[in-house]
Protein backbone atom coordinates (compact mmCIF):
# COMPACT_ATOMS: atom_id res chain seq x y z
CA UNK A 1 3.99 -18.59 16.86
CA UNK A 2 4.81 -15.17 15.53
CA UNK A 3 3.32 -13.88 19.18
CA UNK A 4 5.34 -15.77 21.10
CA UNK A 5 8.25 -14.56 18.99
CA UNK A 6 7.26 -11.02 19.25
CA UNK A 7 7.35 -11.66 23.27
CA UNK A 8 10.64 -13.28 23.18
CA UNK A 9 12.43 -10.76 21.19
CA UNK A 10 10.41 -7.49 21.35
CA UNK A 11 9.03 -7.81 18.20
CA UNK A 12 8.15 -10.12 14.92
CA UNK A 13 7.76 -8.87 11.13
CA UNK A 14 5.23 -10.44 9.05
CA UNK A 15 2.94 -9.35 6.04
CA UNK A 16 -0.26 -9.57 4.92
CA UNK A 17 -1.92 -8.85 1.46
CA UNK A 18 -5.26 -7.28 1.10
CA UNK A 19 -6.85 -10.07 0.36
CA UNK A 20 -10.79 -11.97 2.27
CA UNK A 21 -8.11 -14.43 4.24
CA UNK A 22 -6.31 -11.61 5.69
CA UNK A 23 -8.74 -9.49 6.11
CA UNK A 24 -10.72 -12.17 8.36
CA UNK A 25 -7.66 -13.16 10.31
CA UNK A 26 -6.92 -9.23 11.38
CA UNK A 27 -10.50 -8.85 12.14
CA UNK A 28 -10.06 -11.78 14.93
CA UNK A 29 -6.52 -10.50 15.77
CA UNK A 30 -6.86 -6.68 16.68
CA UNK A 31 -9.27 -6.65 19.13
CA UNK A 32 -7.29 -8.90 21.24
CA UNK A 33 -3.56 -7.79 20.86
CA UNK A 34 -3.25 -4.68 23.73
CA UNK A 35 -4.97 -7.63 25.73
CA UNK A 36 -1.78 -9.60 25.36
CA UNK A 37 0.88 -6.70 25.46
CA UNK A 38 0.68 -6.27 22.15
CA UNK A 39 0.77 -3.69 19.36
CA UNK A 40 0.60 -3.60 15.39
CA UNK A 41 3.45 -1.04 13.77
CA UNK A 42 4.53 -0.66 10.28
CA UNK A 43 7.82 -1.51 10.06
CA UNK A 44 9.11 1.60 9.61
CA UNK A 45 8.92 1.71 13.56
CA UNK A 46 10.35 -1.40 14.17
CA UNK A 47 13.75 -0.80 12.44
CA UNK A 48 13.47 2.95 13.33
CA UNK A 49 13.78 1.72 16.82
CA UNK A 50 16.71 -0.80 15.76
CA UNK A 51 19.08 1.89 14.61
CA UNK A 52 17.83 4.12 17.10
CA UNK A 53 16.30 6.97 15.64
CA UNK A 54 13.41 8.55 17.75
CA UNK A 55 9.71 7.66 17.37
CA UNK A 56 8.79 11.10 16.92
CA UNK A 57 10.84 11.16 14.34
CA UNK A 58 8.75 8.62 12.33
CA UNK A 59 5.89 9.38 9.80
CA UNK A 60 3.25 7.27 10.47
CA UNK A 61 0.89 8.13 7.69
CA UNK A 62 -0.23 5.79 5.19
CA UNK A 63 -0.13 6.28 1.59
């Protein structure tokens, strides 16, 4: 579902908490997203991109 809305619209928002569940599901997930013209951003990117400031703009470090 939430692929097929990221195709649709250019992108989806969800979240995940650091917990075994999500940890398992990501493990299953990444390897096969570029495969379906996908990519995982933080959000920061996604609403960057909405108001239009520049990706190079953007810090992508985590904290």
């Amino acid at each position: 579902m939430l692929e097929k809305l990221a195709i649709k619209q250019g992108y989806a928002v969800a979240i995940g908490h650091p917990r075994a569940t999500t940890i398992s599901a990501l493990s299953q997930w990444l390897p096969v997203i570029a495969e379906k013209g996908l990519n995982l951003v933080p959000i920061s990117v996604i609403m960057a991109k909405r108001i239009g400031i520049p990706r190079n703009l953007i810090k992508l470090s985590a904290k």
